[in-house]
PDB file of N, CA and C in Angstrom:
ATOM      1  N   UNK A   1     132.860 282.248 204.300  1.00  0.00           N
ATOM      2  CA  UNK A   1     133.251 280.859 204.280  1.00  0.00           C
ATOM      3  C   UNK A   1     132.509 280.140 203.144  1.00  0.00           C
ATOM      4  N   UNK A   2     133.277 279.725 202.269  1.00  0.00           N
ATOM      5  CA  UNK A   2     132.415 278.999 201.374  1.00  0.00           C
ATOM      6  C   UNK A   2     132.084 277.216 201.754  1.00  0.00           C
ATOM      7  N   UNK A   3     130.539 276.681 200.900  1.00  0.00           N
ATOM      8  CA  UNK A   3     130.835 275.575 201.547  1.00  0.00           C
ATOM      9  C   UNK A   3     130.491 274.656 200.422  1.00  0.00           C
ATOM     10  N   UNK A   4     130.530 273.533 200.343  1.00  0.00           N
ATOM     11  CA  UNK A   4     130.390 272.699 199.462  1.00  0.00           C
ATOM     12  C   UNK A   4     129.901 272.609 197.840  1.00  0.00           C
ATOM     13  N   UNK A   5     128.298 273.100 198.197  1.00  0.00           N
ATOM     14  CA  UNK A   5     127.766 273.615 197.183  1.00  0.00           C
ATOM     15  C   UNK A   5     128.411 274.481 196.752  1.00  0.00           C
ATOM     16  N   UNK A   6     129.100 275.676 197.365  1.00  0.00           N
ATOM     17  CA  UNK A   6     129.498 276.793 195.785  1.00  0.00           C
ATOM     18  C   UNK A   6     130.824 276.326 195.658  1.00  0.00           C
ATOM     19  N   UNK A   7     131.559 275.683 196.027  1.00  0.00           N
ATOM     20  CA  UNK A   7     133.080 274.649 194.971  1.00  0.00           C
ATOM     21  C   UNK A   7     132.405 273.824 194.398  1.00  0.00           C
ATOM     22  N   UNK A   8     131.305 273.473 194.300  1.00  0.00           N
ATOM     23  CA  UNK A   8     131.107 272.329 193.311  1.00  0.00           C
ATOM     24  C   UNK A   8     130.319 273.123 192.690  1.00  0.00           C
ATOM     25  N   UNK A   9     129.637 274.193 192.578  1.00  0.00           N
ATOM     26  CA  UNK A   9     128.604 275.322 191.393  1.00  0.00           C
ATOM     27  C   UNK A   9     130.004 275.656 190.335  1.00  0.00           C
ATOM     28  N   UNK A  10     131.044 276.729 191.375  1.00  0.00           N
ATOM     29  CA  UNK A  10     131.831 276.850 190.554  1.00  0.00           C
ATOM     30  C   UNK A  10     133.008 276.421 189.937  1.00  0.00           C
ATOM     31  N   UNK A  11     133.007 274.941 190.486  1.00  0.00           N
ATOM     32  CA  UNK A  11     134.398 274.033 189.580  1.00  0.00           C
ATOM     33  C   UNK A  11     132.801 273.373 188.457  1.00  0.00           C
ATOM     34  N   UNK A  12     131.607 273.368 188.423  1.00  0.00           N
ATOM     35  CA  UNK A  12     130.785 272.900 186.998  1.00  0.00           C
ATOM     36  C   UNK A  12     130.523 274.629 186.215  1.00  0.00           C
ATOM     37  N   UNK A  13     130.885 275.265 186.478  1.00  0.00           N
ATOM     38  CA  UNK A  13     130.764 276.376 185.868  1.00  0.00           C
ATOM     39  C   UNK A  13     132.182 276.600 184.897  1.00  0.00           C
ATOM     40  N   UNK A  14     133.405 276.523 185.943  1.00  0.00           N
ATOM     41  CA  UNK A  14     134.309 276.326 185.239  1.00  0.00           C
ATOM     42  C   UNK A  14     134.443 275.134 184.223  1.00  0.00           C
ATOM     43  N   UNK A  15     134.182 273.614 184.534  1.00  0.00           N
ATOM     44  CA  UNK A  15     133.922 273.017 183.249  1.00  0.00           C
ATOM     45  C   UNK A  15     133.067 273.239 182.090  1.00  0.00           C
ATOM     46  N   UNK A  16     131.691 273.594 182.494  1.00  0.00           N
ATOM     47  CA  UNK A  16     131.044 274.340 181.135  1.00  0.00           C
ATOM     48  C   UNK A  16     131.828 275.259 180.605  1.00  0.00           C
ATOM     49  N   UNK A  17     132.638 276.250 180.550  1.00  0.00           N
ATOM     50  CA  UNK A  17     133.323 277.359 180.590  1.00  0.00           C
ATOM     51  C   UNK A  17     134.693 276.778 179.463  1.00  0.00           C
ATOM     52  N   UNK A  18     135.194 275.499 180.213  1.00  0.00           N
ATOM     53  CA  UNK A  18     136.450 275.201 179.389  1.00  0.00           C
ATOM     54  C   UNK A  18     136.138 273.908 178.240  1.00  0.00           C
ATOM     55  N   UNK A  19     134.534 273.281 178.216  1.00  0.00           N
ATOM     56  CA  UNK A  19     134.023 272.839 177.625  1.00  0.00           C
ATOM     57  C   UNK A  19     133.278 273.453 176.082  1.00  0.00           C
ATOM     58  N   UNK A  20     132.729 274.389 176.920  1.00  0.00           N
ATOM     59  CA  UNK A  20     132.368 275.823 175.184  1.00  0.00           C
ATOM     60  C   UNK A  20     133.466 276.033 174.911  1.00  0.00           C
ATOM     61  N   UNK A  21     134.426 276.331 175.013  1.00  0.00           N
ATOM     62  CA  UNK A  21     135.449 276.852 174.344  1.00  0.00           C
ATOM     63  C   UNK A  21     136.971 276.055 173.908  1.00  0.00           C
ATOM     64  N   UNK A  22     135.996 274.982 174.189  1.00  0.00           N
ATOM     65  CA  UNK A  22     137.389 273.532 173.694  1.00  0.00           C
ATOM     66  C   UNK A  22     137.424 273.955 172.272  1.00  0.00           C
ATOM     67  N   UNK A  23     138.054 273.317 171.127  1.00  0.00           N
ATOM     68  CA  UNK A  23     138.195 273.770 170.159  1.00  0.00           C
ATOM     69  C   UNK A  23     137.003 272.620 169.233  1.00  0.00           C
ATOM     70  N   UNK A  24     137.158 271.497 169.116  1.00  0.00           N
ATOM     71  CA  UNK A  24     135.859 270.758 168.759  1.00  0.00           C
ATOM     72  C   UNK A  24     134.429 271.544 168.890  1.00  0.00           C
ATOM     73  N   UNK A  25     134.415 271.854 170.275  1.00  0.00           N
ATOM     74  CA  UNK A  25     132.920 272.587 170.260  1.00  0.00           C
ATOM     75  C   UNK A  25     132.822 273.980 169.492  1.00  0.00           C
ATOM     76  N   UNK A  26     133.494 274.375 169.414  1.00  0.00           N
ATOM     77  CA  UNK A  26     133.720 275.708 168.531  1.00  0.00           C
ATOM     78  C   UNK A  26     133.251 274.892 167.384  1.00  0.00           C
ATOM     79  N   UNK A  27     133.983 274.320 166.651  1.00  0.00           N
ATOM     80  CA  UNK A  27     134.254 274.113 165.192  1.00  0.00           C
ATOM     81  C   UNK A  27     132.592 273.527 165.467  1.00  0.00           C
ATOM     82  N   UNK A  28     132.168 272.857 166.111  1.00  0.00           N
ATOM     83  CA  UNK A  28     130.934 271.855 166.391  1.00  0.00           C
ATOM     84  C   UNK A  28     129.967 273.607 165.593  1.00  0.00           C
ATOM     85  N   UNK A  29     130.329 274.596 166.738  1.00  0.00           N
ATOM     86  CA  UNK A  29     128.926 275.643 167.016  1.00  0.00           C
ATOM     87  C   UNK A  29     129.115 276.218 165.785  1.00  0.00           C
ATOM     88  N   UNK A  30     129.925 276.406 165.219  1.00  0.00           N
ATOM     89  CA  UNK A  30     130.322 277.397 163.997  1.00  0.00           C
ATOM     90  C   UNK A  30     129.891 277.039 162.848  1.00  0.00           C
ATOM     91  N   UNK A  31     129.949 275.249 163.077  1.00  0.00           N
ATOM     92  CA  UNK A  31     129.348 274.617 161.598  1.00  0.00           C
ATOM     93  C   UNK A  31     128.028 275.064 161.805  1.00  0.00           C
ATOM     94  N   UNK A  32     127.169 274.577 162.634  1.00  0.00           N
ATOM     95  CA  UNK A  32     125.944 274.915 162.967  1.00  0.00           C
ATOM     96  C   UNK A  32     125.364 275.832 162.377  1.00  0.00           C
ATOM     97  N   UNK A  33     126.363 276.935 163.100  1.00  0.00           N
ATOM     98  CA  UNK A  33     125.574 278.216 162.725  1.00  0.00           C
ATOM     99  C   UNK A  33     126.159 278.244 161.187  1.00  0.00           C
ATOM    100  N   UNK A  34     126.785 277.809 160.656  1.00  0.00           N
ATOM    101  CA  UNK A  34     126.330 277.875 159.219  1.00  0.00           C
ATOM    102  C   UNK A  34     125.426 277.545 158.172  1.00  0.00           C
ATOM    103  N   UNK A  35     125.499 276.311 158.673  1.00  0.00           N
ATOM    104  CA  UNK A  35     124.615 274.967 158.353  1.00  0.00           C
ATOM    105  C   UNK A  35     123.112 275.787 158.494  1.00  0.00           C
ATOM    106  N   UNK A  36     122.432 276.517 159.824  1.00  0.00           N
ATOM    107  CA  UNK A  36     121.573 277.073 159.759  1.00  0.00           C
ATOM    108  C   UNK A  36     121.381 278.512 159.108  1.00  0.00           C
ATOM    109  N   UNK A  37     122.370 279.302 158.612  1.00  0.00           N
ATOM    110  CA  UNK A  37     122.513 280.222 157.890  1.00  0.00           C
ATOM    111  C   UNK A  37     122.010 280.161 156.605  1.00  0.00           C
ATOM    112  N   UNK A  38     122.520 279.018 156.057  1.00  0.00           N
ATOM    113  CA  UNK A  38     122.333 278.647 154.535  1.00  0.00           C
ATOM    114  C   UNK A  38     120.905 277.972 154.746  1.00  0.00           C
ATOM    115  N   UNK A  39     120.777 277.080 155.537  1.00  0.00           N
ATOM    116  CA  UNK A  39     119.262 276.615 155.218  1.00  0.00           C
ATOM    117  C   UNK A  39     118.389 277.447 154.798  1.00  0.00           C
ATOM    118  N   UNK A  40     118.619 278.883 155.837  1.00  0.00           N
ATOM    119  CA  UNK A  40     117.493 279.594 156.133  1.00  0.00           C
ATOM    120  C   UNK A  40     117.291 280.622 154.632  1.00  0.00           C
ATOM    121  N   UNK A  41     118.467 280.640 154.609  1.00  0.00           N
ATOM    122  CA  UNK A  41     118.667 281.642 152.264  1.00  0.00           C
ATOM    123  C   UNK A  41     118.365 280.720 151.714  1.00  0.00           C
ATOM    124  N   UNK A  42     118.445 279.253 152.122  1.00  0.00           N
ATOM    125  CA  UNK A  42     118.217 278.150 150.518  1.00  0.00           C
ATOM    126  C   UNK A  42     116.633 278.343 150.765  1.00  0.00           C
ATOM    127  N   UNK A  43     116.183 278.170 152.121  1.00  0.00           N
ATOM    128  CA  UNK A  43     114.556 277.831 151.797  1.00  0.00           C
ATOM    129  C   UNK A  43     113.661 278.510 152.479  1.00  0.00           C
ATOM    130  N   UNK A  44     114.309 279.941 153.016  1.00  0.00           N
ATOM    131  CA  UNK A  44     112.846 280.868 153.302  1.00  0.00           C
ATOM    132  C   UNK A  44     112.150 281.317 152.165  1.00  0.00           C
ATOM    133  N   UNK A  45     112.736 281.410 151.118  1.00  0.00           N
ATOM    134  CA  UNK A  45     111.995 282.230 149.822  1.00  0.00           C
ATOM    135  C   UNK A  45     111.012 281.266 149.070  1.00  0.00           C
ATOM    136  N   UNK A  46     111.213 279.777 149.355  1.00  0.00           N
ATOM    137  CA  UNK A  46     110.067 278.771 148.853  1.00  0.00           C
ATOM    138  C   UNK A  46     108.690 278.788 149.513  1.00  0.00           C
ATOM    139  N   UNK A  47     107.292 278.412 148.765  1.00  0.00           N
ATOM    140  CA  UNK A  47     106.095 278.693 149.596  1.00  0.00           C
ATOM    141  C   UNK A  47     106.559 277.358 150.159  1.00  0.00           C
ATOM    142  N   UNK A  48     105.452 276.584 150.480  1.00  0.00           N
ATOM    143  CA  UNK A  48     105.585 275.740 151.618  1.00  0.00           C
ATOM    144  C   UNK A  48     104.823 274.827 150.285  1.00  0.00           C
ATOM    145  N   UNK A  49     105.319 273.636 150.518  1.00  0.00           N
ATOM    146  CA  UNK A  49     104.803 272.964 149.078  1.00  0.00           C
ATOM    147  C   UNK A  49     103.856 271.620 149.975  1.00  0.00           C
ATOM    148  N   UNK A  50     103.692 271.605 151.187  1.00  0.00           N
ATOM    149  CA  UNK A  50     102.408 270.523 151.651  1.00  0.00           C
ATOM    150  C   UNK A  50     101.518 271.871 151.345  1.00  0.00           C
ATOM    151  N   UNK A  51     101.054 272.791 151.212  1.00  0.00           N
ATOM    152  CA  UNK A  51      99.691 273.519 150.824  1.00  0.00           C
ATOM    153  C   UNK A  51      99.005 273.516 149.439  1.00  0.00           C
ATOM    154  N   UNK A  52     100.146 273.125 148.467  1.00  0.00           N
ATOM    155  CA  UNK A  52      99.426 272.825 147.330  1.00  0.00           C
ATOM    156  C   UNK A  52      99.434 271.152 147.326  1.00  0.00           C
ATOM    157  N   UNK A  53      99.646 270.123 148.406  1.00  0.00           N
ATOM    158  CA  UNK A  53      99.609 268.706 147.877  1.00  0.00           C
ATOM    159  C   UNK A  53      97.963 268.774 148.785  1.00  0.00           C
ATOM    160  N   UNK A  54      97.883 269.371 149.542  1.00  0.00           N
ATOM    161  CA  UNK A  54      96.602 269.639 150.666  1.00  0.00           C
ATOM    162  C   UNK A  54      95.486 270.095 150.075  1.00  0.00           C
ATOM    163  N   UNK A  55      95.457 271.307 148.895  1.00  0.00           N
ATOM    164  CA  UNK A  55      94.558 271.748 148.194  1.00  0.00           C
ATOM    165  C   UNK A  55      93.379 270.819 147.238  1.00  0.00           C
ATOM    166  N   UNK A  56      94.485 269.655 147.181  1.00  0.00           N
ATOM    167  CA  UNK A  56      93.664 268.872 145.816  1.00  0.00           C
ATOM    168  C   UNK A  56      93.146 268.019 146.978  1.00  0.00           C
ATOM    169  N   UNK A  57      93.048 267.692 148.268  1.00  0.00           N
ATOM    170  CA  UNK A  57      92.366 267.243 149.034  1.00  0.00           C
ATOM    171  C   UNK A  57      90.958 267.734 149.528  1.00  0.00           C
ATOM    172  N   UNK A  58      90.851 269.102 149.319  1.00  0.00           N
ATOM    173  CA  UNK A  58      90.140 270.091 149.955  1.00  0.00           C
ATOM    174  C   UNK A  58      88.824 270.143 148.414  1.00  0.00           C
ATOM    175  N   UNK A  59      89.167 269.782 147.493  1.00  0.00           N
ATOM    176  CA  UNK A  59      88.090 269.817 146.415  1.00  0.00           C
ATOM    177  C   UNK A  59      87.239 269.015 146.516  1.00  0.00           C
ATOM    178  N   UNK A  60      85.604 268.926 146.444  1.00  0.00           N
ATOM    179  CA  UNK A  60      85.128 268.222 146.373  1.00  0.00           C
ATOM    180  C   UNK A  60      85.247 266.864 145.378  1.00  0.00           C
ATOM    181  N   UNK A  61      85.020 265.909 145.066  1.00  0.00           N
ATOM    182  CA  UNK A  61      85.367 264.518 144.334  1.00  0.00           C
ATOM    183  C   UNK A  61      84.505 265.074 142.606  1.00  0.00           C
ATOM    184  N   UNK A  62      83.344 265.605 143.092  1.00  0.00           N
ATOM    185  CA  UNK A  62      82.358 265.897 142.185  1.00  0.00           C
ATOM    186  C   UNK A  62      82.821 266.795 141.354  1.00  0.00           C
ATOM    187  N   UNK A  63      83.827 267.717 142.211  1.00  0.00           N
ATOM    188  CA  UNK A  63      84.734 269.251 141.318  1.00  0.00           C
ATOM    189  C   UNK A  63      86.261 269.010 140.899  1.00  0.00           C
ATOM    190  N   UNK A  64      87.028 267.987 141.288  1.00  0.00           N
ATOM    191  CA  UNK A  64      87.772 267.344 141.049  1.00  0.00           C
ATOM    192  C   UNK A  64      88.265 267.716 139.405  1.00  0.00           C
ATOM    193  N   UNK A  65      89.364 267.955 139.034  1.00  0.00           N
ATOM    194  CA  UNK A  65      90.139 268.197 137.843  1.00  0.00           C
ATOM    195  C   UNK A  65      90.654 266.371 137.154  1.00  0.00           C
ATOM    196  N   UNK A  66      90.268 266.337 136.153  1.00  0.00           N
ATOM    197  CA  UNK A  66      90.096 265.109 135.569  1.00  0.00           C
ATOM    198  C   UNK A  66      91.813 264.952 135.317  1.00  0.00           C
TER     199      UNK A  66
END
């Protein structure tokens, strides 16, 4: 006998279900995962450029580059 709780687990299961796979959310997830594809080739191969603005902090005033 089912009772309340599992028609209402699985009619929100079925909306998540027909919600991922609306066509907006697709196009939504797909950009995404592109969008994060390319980030990750445009700028894993760069060092990290706050470590050299951090370095000239780390010199003493006295050793300081004129």
């Amino acid at each position: 006998m089912k009772t309340s709780s599992i028609g209402t687990f699985g009619s929100f299961q079925q909306q998540t279900v027909r919600f991922t796979l609306s066509l907006p959310m697709q196009a939504t997830l797909y950009t995404s995962l592109c969008a994060l594809t390319l980030w990750t080739i445009y700028f894993s191969a760069y060092p990290a450029t706050h470590l050299s603005v951090i370095s000239y902090q780390l010199i003493p005033e006295s050793e300081a580059p004129i």
